[in-house]
C-alpha atoms as a PDB file:
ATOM      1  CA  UNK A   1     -47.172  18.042 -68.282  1.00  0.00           C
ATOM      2  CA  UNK A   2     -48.108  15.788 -71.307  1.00  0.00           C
ATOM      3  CA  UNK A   3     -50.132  18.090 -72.668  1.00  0.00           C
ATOM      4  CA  UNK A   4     -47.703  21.081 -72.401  1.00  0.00           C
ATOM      5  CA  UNK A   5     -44.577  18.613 -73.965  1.00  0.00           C
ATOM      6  CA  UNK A   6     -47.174  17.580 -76.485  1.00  0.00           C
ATOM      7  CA  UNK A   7     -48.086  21.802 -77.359  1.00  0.00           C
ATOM      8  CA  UNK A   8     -44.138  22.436 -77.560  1.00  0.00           C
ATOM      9  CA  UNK A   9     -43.335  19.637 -79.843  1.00  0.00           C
ATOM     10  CA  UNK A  10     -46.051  20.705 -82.030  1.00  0.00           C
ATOM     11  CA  UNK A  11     -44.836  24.166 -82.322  1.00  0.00           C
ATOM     12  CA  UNK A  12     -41.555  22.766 -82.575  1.00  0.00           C
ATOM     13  CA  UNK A  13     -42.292  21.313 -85.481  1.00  0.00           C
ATOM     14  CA  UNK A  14     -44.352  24.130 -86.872  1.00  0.00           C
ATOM     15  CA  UNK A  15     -41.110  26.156 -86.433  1.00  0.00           C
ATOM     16  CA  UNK A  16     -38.709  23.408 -88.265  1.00  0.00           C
ATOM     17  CA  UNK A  17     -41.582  23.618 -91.227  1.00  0.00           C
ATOM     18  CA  UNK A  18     -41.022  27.753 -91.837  1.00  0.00           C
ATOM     19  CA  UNK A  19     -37.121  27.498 -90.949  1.00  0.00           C
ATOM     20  CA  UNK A  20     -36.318  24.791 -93.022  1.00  0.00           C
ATOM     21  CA  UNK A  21     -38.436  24.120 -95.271  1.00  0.00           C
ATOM     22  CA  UNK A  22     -40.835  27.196 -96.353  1.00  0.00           C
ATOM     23  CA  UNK A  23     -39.423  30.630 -95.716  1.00  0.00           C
ATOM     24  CA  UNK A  24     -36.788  30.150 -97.741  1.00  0.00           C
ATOM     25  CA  UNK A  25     -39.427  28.960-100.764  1.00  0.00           C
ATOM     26  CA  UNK A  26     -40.920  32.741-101.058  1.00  0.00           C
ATOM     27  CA  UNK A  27     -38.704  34.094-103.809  1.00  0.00           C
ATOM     28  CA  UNK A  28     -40.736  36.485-105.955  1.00  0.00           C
ATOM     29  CA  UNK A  29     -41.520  36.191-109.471  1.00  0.00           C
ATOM     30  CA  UNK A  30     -38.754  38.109-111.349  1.00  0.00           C
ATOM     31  CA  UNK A  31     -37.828  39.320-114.743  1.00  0.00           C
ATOM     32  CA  UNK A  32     -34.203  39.067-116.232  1.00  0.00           C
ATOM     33  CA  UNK A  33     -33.103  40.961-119.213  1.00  0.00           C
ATOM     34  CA  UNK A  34     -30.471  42.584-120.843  1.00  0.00           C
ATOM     35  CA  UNK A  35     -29.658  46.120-121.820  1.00  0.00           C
ATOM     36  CA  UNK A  36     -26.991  48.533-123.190  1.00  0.00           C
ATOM     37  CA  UNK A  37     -26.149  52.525-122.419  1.00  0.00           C
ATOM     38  CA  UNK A  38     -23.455  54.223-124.027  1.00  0.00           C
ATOM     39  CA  UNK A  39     -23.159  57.697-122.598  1.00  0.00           C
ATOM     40  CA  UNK A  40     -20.745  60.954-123.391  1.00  0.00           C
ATOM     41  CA  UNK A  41     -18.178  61.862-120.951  1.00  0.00           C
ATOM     42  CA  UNK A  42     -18.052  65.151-120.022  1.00  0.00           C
ATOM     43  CA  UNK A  43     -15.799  67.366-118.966  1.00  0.00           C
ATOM     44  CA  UNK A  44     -13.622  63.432-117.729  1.00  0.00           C
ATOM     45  CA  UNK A  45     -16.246  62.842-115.121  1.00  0.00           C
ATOM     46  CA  UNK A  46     -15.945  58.693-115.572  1.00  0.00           C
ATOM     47  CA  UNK A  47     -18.252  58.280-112.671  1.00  0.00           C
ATOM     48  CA  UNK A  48     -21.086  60.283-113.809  1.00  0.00           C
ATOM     49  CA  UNK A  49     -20.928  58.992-117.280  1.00  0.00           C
ATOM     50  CA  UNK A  50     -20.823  55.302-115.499  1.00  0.00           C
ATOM     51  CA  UNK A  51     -23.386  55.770-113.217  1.00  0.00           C
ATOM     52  CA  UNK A  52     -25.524  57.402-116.594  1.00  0.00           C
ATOM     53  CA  UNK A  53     -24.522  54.524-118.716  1.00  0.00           C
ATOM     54  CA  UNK A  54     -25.813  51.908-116.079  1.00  0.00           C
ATOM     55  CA  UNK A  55     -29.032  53.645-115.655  1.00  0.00           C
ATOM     56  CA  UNK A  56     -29.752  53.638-119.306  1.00  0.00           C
ATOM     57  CA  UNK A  57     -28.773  49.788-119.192  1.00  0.00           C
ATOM     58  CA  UNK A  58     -31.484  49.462-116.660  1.00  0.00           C
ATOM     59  CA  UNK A  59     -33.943  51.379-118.534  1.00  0.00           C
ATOM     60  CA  UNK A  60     -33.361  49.800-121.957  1.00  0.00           C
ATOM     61  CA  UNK A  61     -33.959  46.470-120.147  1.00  0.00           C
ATOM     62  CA  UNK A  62     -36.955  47.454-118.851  1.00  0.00           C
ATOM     63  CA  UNK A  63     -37.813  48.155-122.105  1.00  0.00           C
ATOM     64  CA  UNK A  64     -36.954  44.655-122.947  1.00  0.00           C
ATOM     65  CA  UNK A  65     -39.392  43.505-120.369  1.00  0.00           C
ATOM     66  CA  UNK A  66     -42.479  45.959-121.298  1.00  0.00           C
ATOM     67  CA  UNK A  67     -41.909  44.843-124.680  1.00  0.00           C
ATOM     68  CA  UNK A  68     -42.969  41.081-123.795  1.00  0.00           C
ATOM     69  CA  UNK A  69     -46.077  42.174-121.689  1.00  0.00           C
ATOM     70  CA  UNK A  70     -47.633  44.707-123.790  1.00  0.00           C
ATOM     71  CA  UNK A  71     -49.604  43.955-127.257  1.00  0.00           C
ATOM     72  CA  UNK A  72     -47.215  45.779-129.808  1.00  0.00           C
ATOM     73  CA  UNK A  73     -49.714  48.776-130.631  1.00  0.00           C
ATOM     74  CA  UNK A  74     -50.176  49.326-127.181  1.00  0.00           C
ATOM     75  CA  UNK A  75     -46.250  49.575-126.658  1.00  0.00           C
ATOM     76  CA  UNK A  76     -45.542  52.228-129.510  1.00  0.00           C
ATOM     77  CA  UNK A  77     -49.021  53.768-128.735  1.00  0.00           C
ATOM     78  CA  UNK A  78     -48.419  54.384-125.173  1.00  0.00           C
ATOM     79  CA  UNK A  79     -44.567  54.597-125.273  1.00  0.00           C
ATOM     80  CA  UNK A  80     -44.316  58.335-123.650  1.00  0.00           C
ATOM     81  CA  UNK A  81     -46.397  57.758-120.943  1.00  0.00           C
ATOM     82  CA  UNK A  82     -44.839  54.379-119.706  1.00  0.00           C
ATOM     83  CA  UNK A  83     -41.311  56.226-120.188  1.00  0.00           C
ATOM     84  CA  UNK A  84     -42.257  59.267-117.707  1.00  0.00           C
ATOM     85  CA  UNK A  85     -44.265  57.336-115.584  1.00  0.00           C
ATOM     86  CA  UNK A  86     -42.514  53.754-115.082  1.00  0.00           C
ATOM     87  CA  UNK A  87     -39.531  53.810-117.305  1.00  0.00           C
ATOM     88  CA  UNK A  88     -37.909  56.885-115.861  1.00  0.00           C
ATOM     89  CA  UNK A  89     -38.110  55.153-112.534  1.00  0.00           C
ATOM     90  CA  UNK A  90     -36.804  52.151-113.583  1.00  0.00           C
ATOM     91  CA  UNK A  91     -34.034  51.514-110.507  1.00  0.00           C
ATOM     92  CA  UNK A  92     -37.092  51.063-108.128  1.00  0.00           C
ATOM     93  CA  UNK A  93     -37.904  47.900-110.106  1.00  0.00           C
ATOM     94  CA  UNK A  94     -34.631  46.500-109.575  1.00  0.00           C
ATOM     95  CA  UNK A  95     -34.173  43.210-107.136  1.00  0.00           C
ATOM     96  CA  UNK A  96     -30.212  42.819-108.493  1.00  0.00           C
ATOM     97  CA  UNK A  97     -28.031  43.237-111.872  1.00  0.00           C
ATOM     98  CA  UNK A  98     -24.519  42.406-112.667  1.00  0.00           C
ATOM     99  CA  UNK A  99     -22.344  43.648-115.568  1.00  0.00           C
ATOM    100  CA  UNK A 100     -21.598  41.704-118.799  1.00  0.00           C
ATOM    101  CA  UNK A 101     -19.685  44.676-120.303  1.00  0.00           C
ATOM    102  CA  UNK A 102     -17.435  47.715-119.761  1.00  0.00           C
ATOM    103  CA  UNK A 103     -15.956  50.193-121.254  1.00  0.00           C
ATOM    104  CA  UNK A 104     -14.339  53.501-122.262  1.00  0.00           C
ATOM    105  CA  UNK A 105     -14.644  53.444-125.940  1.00  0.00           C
ATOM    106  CA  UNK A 106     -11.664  54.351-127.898  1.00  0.00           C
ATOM    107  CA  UNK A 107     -13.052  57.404-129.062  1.00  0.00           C
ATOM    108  CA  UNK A 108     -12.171  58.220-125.197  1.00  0.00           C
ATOM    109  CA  UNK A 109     -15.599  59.913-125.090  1.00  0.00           C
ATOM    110  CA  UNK A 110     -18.154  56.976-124.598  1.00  0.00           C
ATOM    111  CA  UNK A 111     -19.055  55.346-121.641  1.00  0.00           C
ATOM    112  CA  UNK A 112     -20.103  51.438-122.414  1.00  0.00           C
ATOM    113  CA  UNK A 113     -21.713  49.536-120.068  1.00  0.00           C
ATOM    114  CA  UNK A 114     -23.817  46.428-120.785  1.00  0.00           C
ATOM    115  CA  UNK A 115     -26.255  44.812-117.773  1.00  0.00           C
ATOM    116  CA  UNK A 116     -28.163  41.729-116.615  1.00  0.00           C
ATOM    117  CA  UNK A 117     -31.153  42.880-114.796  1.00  0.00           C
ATOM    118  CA  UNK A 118     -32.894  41.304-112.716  1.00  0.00           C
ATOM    119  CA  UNK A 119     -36.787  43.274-111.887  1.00  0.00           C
ATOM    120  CA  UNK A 120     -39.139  42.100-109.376  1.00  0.00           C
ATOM    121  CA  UNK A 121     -42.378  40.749-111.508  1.00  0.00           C
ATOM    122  CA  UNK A 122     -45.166  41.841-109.668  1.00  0.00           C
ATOM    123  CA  UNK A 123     -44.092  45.703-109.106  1.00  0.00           C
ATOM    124  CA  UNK A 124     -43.474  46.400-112.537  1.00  0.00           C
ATOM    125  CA  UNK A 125     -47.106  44.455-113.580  1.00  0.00           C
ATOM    126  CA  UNK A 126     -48.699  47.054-110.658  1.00  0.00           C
ATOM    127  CA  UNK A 127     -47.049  50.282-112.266  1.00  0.00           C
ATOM    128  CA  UNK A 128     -47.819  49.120-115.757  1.00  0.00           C
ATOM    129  CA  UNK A 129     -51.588  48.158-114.656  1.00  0.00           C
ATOM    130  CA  UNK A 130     -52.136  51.859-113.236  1.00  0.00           C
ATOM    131  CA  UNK A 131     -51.661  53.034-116.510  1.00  0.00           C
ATOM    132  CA  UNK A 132     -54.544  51.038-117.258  1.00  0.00           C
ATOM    133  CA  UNK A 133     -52.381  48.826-119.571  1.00  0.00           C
ATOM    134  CA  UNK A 134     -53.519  45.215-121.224  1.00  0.00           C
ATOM    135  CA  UNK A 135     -50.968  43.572-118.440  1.00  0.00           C
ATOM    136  CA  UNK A 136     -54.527  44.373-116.043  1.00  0.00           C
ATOM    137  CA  UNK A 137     -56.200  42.087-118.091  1.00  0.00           C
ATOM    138  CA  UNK A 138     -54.673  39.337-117.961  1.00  0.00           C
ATOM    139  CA  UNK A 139     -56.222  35.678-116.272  1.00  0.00           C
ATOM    140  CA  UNK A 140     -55.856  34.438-113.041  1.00  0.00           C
ATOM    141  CA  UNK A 141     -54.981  31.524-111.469  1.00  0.00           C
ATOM    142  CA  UNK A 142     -55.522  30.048-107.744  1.00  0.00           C
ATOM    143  CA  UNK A 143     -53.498  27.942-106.060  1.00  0.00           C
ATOM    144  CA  UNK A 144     -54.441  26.019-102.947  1.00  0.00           C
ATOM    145  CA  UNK A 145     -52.604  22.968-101.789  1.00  0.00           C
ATOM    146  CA  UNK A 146     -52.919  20.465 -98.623  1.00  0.00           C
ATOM    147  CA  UNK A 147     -49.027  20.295 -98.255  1.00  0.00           C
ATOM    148  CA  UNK A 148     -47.646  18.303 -95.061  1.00  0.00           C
ATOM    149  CA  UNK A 149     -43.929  17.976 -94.920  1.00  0.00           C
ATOM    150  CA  UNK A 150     -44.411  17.842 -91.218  1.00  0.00           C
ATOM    151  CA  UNK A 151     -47.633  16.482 -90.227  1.00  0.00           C
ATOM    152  CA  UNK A 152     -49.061  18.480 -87.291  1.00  0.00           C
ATOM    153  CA  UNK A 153     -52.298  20.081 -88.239  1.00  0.00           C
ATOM    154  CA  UNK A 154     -55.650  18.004 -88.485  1.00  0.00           C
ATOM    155  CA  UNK A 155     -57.331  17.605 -92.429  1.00  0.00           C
ATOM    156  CA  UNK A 156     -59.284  21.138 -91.829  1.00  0.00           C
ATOM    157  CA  UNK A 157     -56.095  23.439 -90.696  1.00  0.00           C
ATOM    158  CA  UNK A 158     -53.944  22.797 -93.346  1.00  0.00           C
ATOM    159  CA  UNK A 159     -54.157  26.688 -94.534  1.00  0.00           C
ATOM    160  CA  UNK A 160     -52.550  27.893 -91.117  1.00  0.00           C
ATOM    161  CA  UNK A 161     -49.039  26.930 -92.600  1.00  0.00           C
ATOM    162  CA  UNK A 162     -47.237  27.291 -95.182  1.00  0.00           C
ATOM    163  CA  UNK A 163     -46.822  25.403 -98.602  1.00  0.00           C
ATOM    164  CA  UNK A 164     -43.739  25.623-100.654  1.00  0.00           C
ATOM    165  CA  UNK A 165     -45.311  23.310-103.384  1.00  0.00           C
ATOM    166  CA  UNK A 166     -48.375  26.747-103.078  1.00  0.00           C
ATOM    167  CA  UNK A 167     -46.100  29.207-103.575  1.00  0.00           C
ATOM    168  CA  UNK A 168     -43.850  27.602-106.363  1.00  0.00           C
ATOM    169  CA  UNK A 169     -46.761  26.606-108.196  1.00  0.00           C
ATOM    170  CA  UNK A 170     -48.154  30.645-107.726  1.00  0.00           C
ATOM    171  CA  UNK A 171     -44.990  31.615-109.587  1.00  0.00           C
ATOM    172  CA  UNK A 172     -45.132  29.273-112.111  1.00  0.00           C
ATOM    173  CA  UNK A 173     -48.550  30.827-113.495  1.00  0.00           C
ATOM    174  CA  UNK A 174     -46.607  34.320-113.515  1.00  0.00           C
ATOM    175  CA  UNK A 175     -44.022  33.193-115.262  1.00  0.00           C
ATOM    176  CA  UNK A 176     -46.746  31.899-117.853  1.00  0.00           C
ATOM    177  CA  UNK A 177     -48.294  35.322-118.126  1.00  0.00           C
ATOM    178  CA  UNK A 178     -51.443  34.595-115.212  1.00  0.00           C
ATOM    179  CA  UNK A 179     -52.173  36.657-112.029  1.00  0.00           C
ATOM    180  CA  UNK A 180     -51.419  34.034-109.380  1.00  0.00           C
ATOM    181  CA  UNK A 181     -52.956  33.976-105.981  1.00  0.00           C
ATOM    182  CA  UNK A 182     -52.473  31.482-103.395  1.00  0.00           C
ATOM    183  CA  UNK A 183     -53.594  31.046 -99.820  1.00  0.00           C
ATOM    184  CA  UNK A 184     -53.222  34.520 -98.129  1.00  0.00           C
ATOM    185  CA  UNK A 185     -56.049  35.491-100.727  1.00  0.00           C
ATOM    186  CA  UNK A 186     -58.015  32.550 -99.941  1.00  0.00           C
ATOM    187  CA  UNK A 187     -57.733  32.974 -95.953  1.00  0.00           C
ATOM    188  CA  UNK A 188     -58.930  36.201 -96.823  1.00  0.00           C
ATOM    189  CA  UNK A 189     -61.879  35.320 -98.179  1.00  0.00           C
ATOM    190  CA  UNK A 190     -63.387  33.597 -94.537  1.00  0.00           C
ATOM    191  CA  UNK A 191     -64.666  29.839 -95.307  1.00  0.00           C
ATOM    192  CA  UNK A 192     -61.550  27.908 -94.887  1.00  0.00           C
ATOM    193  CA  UNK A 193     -63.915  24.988 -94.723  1.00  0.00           C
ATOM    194  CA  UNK A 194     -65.281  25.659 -98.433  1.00  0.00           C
ATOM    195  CA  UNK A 195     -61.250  26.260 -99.566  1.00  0.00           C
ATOM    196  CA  UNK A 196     -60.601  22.546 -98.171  1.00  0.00           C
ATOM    197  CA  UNK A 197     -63.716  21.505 -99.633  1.00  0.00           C
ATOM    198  CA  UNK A 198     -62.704  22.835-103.355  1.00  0.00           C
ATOM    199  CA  UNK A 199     -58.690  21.000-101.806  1.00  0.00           C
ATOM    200  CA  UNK A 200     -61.070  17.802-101.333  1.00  0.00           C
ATOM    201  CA  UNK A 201     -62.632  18.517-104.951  1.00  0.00           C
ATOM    202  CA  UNK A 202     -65.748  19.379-104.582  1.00  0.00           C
ATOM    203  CA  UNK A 203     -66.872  21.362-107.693  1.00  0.00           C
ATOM    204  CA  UNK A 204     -69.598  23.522-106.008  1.00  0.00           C
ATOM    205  CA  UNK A 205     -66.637  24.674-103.653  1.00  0.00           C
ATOM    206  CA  UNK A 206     -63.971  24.939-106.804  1.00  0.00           C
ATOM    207  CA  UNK A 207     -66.753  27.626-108.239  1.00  0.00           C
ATOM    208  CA  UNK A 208     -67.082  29.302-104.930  1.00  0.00           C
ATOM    209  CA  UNK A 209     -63.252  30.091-104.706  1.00  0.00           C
ATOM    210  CA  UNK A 210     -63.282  30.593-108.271  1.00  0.00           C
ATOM    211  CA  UNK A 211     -66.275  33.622-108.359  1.00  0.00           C
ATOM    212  CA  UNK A 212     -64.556  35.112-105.138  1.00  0.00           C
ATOM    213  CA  UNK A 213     -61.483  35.867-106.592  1.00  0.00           C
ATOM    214  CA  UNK A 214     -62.562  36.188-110.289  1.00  0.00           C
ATOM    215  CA  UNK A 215     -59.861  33.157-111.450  1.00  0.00           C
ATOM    216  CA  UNK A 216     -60.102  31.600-114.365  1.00  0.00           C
ATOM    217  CA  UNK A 217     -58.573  28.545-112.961  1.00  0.00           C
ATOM    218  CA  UNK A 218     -58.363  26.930-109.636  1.00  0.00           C
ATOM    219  CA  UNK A 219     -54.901  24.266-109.122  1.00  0.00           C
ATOM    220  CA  UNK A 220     -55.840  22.544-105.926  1.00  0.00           C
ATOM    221  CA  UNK A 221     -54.163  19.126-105.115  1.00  0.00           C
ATOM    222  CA  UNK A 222     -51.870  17.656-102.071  1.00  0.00           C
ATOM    223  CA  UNK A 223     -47.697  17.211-101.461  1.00  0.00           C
ATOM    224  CA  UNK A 224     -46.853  14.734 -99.140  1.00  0.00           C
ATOM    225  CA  UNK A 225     -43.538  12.909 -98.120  1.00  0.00           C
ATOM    226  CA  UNK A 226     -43.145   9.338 -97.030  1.00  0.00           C
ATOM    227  CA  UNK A 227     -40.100   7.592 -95.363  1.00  0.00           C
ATOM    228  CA  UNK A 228     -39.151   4.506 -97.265  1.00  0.00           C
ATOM    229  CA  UNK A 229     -36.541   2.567 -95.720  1.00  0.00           C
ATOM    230  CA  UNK A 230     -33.340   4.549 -96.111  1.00  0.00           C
ATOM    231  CA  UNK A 231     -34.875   7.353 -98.724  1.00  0.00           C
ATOM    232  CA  UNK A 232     -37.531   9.552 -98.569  1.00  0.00           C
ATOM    233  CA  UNK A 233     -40.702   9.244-101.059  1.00  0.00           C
ATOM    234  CA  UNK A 234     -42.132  12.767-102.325  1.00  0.00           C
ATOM    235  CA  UNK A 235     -45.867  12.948-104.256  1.00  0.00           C
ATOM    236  CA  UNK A 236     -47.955  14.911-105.247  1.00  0.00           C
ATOM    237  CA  UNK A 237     -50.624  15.108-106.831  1.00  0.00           C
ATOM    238  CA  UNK A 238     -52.135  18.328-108.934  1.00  0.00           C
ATOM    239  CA  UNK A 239     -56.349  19.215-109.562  1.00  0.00           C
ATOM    240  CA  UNK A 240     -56.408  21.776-112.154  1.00  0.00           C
ATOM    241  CA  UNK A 241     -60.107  23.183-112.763  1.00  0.00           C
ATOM    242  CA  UNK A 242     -61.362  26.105-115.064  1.00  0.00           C
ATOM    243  CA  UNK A 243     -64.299  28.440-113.281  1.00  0.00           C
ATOM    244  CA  UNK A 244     -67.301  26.122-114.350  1.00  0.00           C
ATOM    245  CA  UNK A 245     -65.430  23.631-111.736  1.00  0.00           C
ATOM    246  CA  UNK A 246     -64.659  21.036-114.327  1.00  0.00           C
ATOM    247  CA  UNK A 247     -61.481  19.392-113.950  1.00  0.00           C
ATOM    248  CA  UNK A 248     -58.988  19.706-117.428  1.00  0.00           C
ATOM    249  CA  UNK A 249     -55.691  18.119-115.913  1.00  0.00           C
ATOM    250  CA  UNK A 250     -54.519  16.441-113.202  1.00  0.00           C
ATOM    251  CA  UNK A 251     -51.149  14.915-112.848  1.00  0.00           C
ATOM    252  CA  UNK A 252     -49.398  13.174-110.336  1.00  0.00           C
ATOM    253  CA  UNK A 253     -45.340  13.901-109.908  1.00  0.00           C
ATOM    254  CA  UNK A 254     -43.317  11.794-107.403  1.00  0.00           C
ATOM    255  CA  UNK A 255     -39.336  11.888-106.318  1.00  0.00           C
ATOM    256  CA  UNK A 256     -37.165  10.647-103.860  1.00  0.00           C
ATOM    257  CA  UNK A 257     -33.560  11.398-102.051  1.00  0.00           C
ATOM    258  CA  UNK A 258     -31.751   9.939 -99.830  1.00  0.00           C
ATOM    259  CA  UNK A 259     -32.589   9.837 -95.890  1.00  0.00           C
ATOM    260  CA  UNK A 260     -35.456   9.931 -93.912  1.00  0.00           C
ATOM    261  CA  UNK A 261     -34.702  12.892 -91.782  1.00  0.00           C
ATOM    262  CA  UNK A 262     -36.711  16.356 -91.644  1.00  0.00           C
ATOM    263  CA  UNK A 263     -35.122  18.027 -93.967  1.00  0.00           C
ATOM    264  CA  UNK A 264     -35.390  15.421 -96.242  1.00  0.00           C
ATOM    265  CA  UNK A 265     -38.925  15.448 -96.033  1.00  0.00           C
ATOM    266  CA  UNK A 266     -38.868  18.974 -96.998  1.00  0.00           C
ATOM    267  CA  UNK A 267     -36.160  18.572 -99.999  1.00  0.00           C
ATOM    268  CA  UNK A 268     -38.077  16.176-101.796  1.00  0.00           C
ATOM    269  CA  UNK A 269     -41.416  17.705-101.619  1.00  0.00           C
ATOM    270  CA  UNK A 270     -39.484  20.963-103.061  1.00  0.00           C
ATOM    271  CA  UNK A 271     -38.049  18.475-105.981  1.00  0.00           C
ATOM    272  CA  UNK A 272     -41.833  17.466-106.589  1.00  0.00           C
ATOM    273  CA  UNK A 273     -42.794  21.343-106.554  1.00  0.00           C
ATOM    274  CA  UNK A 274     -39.790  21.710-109.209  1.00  0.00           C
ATOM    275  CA  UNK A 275     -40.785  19.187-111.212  1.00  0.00           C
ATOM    276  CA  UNK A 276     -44.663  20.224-110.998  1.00  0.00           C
ATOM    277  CA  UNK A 277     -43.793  23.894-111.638  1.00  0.00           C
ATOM    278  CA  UNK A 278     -42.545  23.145-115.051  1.00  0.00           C
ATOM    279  CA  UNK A 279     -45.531  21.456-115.775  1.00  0.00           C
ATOM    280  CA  UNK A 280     -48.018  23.789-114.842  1.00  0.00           C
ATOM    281  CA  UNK A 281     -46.470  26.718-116.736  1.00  0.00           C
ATOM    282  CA  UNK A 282     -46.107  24.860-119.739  1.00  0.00           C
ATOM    283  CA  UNK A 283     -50.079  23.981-119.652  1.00  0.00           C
ATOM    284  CA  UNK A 284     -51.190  27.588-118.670  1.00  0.00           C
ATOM    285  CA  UNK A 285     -48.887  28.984-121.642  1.00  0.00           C
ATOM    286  CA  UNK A 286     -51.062  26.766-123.814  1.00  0.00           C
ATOM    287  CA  UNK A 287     -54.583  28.023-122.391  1.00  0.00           C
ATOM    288  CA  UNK A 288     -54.085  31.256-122.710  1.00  0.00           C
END
């Protein structure tokens, strides 16, 4: 019986970690932009000339974002294509968008609609990188970190759950322009042993992880959370290496908040993976 209370509590907790502290951590990496449509009405159809206006808003954002991934020459040069072939489809992109404007001109003729759009990262970079586009050459980054809000695995099983501090850090090198990859690429790979190795910093494993998934840098490091007396201590502490496996910044970031409960072990390590975030995209904007 022990045994059995002790198996429950464990999954227990394992449950608490993905409920309340990690699921709700997975946001994608999105783009936001703005765009305009003005459309004819015809024939006093308001709802088609709407509904044209907003998807020209959508489209002209898009634009907006294409424009920031793409080298210049490559945008005008390739213009056509990424209109029929990504552009013209540019609603499938779409995670949300709100209006900023609207309006029947007073021509009476024009439909005006302005738009904040919101696209989802990672499926525009796949359409625009089947065109064979620079956005397929860009670097990537690995992410791998020994995070225990909650701690019931042993030193080798950290990868089996979840890391918010992982995944945060993963978006902050998209938002800098990287590819970023994070554990379910490293699981993938078969050695967790040699990933917790290159966790523990062992250079020889760094490289390993680094050749397997052609990175340019590896971020390993650990986020842990401490009760101290009526607050609760968050830290961790960031490894980042290039390929060669030599270290060129490491940083440690702590916060607290009050209580000592659960989820306050899992609201200050996500302040730390704020925090952190900020700082890793501002040093992989610099090494690019």
């Amino acid at each position: 019986m022990p045994m059995i209370r002790a198996i429950w509590t464990t999954l227990a907790a394992i449950t608490l970690l993905v409920t309340l502290g990690y699921a709700d951590t997975r946001a994608p990496e999105t783009f936001v932009a703005t765009g305009e449509g003005d459309v004819e009405v015809v024939q006093s159809d308001y709802i088609a000339a709407r509904i044209n206006a907003q998807n020209l808003a959508t489209q002209k954002a898009l634009w907006n974002v294409i424009g920031q991934l793409l080298p210049a020459q490559e945008f005008a040069d390739r213009y056509d294509q990424i209109q029929s072939a990504v552009v013209a489809r540019s609603v499938d992109f779409v995670q949300k968008y709100k209006f900023t404007d609207e309006m029947i001109l007073p021509d009476n003729t024009t439909y005006h609609v302005g738009m904040e759009v919101t696209f989802f990262a990672d499926q525009v970079r796949t359409a625009l990188e089947g065109l064979g586009t620079a956005v397929s050459q860009r670097k990537r980054v690995v992410v791998v970190i020994d995070e225990r809000a909650i701690n019931v695995v042993s030193d080798g099983n950290f990868l089996m759950t979840g890391s918010m501090t992982e995944d945060r850090l993963r978006q902050a090198a998209g938002e800098a322009g990287y590819k970023g990859m994070a554990r379910a690429e490293v699981r993938a790979l078969g050695n967790d042993p040699e990933a917790a190795k290159a966790v523990a910093g062992d250079a020889d494993a760094v490289r390993w992880v680094a050749a397997q998934l052609k990175a340019d840098y590896v971020i390993t490091g650990t986020a842990r959370a401490t009760a101290s007396g009526a607050d609760m201590m968050g830290t961790t502490k960031l490894n980042v290496y290039a390929s060669d496996g030599n270290m060129v910044w490491a940083k440690e970031v702590t916060e607290s908040t009050p209580g000592n409960g659960g989820p306050d072990r899992f609201k200050v390590i996500r302040l730390c993976a704020d925090k952190a975030a900020v700082m890793v995209s501002e040093l992989l904007a610099s090494r690019k």
